[in-house]
C-alpha atoms as a PDB file:
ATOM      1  CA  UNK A   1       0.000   0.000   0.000  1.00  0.00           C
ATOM      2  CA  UNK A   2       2.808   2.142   0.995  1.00  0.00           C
ATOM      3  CA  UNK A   3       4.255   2.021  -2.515  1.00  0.00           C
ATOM      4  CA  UNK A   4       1.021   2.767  -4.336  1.00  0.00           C
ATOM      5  CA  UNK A   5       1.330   6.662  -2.321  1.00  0.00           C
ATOM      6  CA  UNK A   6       3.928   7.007  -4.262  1.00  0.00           C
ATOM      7  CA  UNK A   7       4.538  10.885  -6.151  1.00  0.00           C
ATOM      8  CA  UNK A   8       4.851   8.650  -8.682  1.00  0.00           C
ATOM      9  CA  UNK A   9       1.252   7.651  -8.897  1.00  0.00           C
ATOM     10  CA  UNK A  10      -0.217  11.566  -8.415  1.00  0.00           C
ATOM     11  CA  UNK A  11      -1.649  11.191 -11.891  1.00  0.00           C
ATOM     12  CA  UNK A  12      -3.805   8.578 -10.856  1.00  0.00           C
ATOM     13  CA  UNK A  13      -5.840  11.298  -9.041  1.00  0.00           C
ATOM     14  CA  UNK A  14      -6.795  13.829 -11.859  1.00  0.00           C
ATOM     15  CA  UNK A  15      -7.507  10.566 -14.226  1.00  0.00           C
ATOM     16  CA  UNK A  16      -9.831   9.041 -11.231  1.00  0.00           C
ATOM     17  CA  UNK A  17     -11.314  12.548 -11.098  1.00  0.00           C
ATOM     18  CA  UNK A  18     -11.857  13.072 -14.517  1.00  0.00           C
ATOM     19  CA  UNK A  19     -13.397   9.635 -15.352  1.00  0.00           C
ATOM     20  CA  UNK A  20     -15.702   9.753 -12.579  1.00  0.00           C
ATOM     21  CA  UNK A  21     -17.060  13.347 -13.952  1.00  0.00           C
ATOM     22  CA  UNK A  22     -17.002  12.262 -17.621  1.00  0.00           C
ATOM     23  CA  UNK A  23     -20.352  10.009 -16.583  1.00  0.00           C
ATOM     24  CA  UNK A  24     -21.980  13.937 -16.812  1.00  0.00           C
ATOM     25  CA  UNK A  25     -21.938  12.898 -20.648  1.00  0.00           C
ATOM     26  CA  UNK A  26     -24.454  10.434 -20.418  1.00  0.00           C
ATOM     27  CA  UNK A  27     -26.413  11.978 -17.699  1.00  0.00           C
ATOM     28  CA  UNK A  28     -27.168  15.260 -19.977  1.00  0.00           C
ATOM     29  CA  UNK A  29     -26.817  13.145 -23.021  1.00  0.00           C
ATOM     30  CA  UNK A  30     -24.127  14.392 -24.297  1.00  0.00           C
ATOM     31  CA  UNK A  31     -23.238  13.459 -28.232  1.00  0.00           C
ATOM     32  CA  UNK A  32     -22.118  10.065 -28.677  1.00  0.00           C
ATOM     33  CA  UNK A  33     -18.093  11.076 -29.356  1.00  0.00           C
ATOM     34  CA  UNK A  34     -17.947  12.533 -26.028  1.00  0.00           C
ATOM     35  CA  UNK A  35     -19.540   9.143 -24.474  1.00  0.00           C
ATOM     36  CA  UNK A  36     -17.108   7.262 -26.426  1.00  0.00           C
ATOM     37  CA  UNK A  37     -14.699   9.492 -24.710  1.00  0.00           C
ATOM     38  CA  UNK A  38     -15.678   8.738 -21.071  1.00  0.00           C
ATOM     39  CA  UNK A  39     -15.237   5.310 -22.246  1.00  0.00           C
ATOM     40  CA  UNK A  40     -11.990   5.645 -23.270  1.00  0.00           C
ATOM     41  CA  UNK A  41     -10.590   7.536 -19.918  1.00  0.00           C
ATOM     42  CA  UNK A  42     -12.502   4.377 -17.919  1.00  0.00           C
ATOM     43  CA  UNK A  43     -10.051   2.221 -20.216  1.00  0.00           C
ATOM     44  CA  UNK A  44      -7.254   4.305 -19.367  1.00  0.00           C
ATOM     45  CA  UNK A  45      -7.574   3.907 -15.591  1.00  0.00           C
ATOM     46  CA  UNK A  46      -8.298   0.152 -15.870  1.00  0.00           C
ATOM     47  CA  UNK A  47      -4.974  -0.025 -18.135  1.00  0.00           C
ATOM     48  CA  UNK A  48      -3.358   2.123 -15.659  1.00  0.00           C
ATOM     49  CA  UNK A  49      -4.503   0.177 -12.842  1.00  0.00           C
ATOM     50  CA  UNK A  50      -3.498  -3.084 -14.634  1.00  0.00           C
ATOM     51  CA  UNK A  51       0.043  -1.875 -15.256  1.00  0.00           C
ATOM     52  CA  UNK A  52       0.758  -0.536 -11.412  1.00  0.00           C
ATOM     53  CA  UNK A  53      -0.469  -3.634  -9.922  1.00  0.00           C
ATOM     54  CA  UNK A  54       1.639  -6.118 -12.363  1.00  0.00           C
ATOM     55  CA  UNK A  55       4.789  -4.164 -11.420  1.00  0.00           C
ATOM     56  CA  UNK A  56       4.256  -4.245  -7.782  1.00  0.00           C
ATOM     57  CA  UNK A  57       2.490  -7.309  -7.491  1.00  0.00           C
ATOM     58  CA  UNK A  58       0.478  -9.658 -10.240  1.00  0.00           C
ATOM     59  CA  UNK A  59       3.930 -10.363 -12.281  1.00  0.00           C
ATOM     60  CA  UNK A  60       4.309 -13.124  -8.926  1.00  0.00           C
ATOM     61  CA  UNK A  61       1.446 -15.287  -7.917  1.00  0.00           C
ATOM     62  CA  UNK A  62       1.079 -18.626  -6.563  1.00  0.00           C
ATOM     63  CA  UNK A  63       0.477 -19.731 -10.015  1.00  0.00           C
ATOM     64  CA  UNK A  64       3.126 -17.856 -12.478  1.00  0.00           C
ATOM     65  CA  UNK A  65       6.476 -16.040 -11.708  1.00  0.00           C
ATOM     66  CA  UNK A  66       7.609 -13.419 -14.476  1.00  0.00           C
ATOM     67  CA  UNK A  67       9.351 -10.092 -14.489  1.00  0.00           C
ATOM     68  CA  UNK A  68       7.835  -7.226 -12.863  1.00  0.00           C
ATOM     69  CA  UNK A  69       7.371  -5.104 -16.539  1.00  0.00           C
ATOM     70  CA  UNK A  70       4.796  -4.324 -17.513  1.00  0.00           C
ATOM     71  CA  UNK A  71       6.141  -2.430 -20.767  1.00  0.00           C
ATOM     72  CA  UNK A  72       3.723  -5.276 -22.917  1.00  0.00           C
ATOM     73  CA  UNK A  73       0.382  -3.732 -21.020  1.00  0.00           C
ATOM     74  CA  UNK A  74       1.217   0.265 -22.211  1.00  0.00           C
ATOM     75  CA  UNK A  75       2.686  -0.908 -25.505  1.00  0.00           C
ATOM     76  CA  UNK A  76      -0.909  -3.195 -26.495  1.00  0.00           C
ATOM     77  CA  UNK A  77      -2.200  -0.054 -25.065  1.00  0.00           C
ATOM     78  CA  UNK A  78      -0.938   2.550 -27.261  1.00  0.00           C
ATOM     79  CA  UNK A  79      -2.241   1.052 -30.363  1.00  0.00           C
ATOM     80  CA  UNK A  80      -5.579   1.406 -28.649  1.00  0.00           C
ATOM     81  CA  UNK A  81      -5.048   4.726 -27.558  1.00  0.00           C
ATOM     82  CA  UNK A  82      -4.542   5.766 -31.399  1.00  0.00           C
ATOM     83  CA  UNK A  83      -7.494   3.650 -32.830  1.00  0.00           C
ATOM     84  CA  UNK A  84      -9.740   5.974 -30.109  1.00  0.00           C
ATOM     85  CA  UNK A  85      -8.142   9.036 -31.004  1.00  0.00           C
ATOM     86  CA  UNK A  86      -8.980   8.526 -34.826  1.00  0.00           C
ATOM     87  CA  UNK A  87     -12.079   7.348 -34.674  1.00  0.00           C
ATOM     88  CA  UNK A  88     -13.203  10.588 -32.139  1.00  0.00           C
ATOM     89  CA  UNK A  89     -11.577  13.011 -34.728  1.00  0.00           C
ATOM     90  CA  UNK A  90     -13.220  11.279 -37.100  1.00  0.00           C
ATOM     91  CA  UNK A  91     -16.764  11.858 -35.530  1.00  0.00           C
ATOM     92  CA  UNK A  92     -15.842  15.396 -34.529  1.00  0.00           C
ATOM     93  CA  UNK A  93     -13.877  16.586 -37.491  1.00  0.00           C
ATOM     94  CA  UNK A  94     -15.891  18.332 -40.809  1.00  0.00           C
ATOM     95  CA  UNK A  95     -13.339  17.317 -43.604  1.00  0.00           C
ATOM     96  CA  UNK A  96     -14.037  14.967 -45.761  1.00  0.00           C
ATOM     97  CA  UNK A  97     -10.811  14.790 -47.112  1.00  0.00           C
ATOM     98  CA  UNK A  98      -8.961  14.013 -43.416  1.00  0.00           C
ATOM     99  CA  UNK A  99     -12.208  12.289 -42.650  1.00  0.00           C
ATOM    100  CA  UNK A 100     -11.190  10.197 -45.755  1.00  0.00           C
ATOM    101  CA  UNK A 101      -7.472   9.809 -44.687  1.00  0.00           C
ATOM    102  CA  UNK A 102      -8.548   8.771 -41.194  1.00  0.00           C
ATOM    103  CA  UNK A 103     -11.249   6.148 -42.420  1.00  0.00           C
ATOM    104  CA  UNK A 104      -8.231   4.548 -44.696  1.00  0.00           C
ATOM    105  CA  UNK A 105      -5.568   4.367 -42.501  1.00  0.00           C
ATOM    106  CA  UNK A 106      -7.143   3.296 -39.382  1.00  0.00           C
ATOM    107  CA  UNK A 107      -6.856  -1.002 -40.632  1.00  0.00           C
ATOM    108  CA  UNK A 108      -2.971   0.056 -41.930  1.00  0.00           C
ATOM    109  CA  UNK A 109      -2.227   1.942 -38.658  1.00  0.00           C
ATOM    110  CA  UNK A 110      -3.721  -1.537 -36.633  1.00  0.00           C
ATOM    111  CA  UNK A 111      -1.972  -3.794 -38.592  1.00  0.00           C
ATOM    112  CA  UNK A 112       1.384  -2.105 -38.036  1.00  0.00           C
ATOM    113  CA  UNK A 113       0.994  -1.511 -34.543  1.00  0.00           C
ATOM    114  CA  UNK A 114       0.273  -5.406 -34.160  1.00  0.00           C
ATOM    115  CA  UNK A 115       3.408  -6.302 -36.570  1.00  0.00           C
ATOM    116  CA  UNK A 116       5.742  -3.912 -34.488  1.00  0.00           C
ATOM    117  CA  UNK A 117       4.414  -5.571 -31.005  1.00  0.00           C
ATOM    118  CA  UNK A 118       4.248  -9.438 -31.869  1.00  0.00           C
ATOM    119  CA  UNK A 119       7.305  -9.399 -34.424  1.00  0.00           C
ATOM    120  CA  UNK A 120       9.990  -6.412 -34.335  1.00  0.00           C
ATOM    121  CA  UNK A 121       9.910  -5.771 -30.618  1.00  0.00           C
ATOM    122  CA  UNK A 122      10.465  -7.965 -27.741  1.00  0.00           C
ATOM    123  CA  UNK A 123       7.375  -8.269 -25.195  1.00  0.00           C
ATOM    124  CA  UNK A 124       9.518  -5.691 -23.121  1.00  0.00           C
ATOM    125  CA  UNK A 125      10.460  -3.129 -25.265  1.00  0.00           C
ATOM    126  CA  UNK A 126       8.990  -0.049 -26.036  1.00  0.00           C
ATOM    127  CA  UNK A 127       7.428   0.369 -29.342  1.00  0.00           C
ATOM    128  CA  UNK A 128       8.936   3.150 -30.238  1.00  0.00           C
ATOM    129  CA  UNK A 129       7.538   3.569 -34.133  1.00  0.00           C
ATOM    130  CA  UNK A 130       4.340   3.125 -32.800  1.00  0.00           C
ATOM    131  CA  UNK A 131       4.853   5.626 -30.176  1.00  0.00           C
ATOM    132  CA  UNK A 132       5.951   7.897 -32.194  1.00  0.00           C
ATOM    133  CA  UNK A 133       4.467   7.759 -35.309  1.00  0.00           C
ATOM    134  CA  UNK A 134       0.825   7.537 -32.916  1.00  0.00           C
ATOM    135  CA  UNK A 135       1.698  10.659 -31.167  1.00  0.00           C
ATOM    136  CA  UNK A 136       2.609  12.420 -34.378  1.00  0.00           C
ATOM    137  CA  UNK A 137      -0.754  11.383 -35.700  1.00  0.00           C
ATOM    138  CA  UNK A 138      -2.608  12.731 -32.456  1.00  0.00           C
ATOM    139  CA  UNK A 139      -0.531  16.209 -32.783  1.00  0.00           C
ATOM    140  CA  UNK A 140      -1.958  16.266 -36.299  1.00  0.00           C
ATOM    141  CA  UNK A 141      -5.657  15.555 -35.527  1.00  0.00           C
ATOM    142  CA  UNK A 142      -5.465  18.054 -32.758  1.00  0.00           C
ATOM    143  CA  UNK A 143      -4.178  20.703 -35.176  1.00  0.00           C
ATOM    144  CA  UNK A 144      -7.092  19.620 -37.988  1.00  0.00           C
ATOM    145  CA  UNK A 145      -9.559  20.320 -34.829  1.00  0.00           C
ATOM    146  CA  UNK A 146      -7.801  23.608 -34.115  1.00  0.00           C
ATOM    147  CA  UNK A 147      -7.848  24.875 -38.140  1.00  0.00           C
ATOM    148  CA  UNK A 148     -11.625  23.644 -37.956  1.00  0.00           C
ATOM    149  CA  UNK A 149     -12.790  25.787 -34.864  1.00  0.00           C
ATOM    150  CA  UNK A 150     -10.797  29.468 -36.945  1.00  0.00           C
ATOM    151  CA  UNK A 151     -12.390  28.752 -39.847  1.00  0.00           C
ATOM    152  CA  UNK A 152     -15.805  28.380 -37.869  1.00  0.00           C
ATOM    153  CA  UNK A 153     -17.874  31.231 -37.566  1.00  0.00           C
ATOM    154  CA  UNK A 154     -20.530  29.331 -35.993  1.00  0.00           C
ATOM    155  CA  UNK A 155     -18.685  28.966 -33.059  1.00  0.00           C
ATOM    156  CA  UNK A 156     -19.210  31.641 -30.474  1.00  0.00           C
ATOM    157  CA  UNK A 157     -18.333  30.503 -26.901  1.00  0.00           C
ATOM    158  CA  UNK A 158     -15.288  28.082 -26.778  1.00  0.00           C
ATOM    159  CA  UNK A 159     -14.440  28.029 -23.559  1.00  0.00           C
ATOM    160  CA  UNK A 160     -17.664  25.866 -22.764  1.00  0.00           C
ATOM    161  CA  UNK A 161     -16.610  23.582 -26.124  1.00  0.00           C
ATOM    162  CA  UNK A 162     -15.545  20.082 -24.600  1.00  0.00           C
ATOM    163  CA  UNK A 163     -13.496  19.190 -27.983  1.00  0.00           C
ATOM    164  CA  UNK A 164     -11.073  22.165 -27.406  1.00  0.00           C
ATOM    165  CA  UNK A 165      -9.952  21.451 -23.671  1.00  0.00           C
ATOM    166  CA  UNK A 166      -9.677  17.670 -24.954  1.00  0.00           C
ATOM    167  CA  UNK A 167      -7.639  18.744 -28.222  1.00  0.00           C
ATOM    168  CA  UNK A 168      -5.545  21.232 -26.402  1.00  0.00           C
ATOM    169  CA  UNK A 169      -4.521  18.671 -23.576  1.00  0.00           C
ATOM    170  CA  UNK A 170      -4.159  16.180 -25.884  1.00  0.00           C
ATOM    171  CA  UNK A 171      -1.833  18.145 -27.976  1.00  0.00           C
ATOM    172  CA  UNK A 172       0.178  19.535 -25.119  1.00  0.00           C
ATOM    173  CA  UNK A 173       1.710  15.733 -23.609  1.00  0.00           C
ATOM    174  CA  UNK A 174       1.609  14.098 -27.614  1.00  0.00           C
ATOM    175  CA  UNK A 175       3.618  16.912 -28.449  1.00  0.00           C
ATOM    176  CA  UNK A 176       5.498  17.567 -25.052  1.00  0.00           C
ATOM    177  CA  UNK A 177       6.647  13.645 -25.049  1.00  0.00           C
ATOM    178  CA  UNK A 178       7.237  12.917 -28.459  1.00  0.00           C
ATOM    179  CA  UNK A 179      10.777  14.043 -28.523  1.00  0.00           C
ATOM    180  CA  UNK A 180      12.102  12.032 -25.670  1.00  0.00           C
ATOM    181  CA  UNK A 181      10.251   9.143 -27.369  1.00  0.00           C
ATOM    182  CA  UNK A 182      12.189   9.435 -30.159  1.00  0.00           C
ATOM    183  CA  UNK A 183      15.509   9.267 -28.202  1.00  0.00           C
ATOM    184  CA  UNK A 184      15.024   7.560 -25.425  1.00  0.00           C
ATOM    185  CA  UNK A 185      16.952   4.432 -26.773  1.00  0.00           C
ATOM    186  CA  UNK A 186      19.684   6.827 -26.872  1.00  0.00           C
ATOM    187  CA  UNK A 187      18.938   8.534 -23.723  1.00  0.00           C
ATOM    188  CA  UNK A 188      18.915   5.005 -22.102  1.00  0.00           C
ATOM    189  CA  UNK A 189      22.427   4.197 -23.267  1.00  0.00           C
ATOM    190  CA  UNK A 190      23.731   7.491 -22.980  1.00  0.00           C
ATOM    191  CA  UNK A 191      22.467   9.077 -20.433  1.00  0.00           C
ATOM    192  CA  UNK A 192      20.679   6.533 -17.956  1.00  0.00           C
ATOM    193  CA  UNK A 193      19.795   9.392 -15.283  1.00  0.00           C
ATOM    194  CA  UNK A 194      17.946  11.693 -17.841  1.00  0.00           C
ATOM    195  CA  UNK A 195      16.103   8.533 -18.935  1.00  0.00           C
ATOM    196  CA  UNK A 196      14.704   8.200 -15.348  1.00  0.00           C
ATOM    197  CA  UNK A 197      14.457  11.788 -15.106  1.00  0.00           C
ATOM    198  CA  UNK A 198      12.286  12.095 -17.986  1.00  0.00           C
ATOM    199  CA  UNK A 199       9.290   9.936 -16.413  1.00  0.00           C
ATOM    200  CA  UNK A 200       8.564  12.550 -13.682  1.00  0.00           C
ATOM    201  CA  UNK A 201       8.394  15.098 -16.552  1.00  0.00           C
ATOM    202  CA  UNK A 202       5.544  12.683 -18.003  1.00  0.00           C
ATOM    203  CA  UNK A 203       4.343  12.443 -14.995  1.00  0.00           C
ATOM    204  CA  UNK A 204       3.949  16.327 -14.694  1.00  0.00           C
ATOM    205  CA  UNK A 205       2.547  15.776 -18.364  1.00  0.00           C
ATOM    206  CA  UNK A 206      -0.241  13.590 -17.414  1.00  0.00           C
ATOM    207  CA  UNK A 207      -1.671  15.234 -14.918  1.00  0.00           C
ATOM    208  CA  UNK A 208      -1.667  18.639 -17.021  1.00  0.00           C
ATOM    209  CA  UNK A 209      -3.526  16.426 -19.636  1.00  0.00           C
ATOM    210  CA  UNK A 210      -6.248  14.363 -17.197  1.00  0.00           C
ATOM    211  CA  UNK A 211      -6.750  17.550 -15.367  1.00  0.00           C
ATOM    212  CA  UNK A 212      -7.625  19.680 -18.352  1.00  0.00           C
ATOM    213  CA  UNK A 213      -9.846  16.322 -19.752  1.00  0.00           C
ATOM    214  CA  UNK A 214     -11.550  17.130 -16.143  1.00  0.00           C
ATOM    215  CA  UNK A 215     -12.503  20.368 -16.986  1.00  0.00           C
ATOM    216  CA  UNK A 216     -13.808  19.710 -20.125  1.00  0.00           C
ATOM    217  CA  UNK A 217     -16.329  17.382 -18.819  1.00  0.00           C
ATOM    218  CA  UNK A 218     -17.270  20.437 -15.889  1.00  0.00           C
ATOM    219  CA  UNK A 219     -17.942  23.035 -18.603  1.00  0.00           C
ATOM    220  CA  UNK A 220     -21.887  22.909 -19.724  1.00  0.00           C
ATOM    221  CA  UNK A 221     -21.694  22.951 -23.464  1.00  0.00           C
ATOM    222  CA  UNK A 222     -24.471  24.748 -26.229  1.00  0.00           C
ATOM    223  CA  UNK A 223     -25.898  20.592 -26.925  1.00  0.00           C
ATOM    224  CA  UNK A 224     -25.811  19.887 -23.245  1.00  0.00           C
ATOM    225  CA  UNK A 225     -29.377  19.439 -22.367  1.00  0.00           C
END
């Protein structure tokens, strides 16, 4: 118990806050992508959950006795994580042409993800094209979302529009992150402490992003009945 008080595990509080309020979405009825979205964050927690306790305790039981990483959990959890995100731009986004790009690349995208985590990568490695190339896809979704809302004259009161608290935290740790990803085998060899380092910095990251995802839930949107 004493480990799970860890500083380490802080984000576990804004993410437990905002998927508890993100059941407001189907209390007022809120459109199905936002739903789909409190969904996803009870996902998250149950991932997150699933990943703390194999590390500390599930990876030794009376009936199997494996490492303590749980690297194989996040990385089967990242292609999941970029499935969601394209499919919710999809439902939220106005293009047809990026609504066409998403729509094609989302059985590629799967199928790569899968390839990189049953044949390039060892069950406890990072999958770092996957990582990367996800996040980069996120970033770009976000920015489609962003180029949208300007060119929207509808739009009159954004700071009660869900989609642009969830876009703009979304963009902030995808974009924050994505350059240690990129190095981190490097960082890892080179420069083990800064490795280590960098996972309080996500850490910072994540609770930016889950506590911005529960504001977005507080606000009380134009469709919220």
């Amino acid at each position: 118990m004493q480990k799970l008080l860890s500083v380490h595990y802080i984000y576990l509080i804004p993410l437990l806050a905002a998927t508890l309020v993100s059941l407001r979405s189907f209390w007022h009825n809120w459109p199905r992508p936002f739903r789909q979205f409190s969904l996803f964050l009870f996902v998250t927690l149950s991932i997150e959950c699933l990943a703390i306790s194999w590390k500390l305790y599930l990876h030794k039981t009376a009936f199997w006795n494996f490492k303590p990483w749980n690297v194989w959990i996040y990385d089967a959890f990242v292609i999941i994580k970029l499935l969601f995100f394209m499919w919710f731009y999809y439902q939220i986004l106005s293009s047809a042409k990026i609504k066409n790009i998403i729509r094609k690349s989302m059985i590629p995208v799967f199928l790569l993800g899968v390839l990189e985590y049953i044949l390039i990568n060892a069950p406890h490695d990072t999958n770092t094209y996957t990582l990367v190339g996800g996040n980069l896809i996120i970033v770009f979704l976000c920015l489609s979302f962003f180029r949208q809302l300007l060119n929207d004259v509808t739009v009159k009161t954004l700071k009660n529009n869900p989609a642009l608290l969830i876009s703009i935290s979304t963009m902030i740790y995808h974009s924050a992150t994505t350059p240690f990803f990129i190095y981190m085998n490097l960082l890892n060899n080179k420069s083990p402490q800064l490795f280590v380092d960098f996972f309080s910095i996500n850490h910072v990251f994540n609770i930016i992003m889950y506590s911005l995802y529960l504001t977005s839930f507080l606000c009380k949107p134009s469709f919220q009945k």
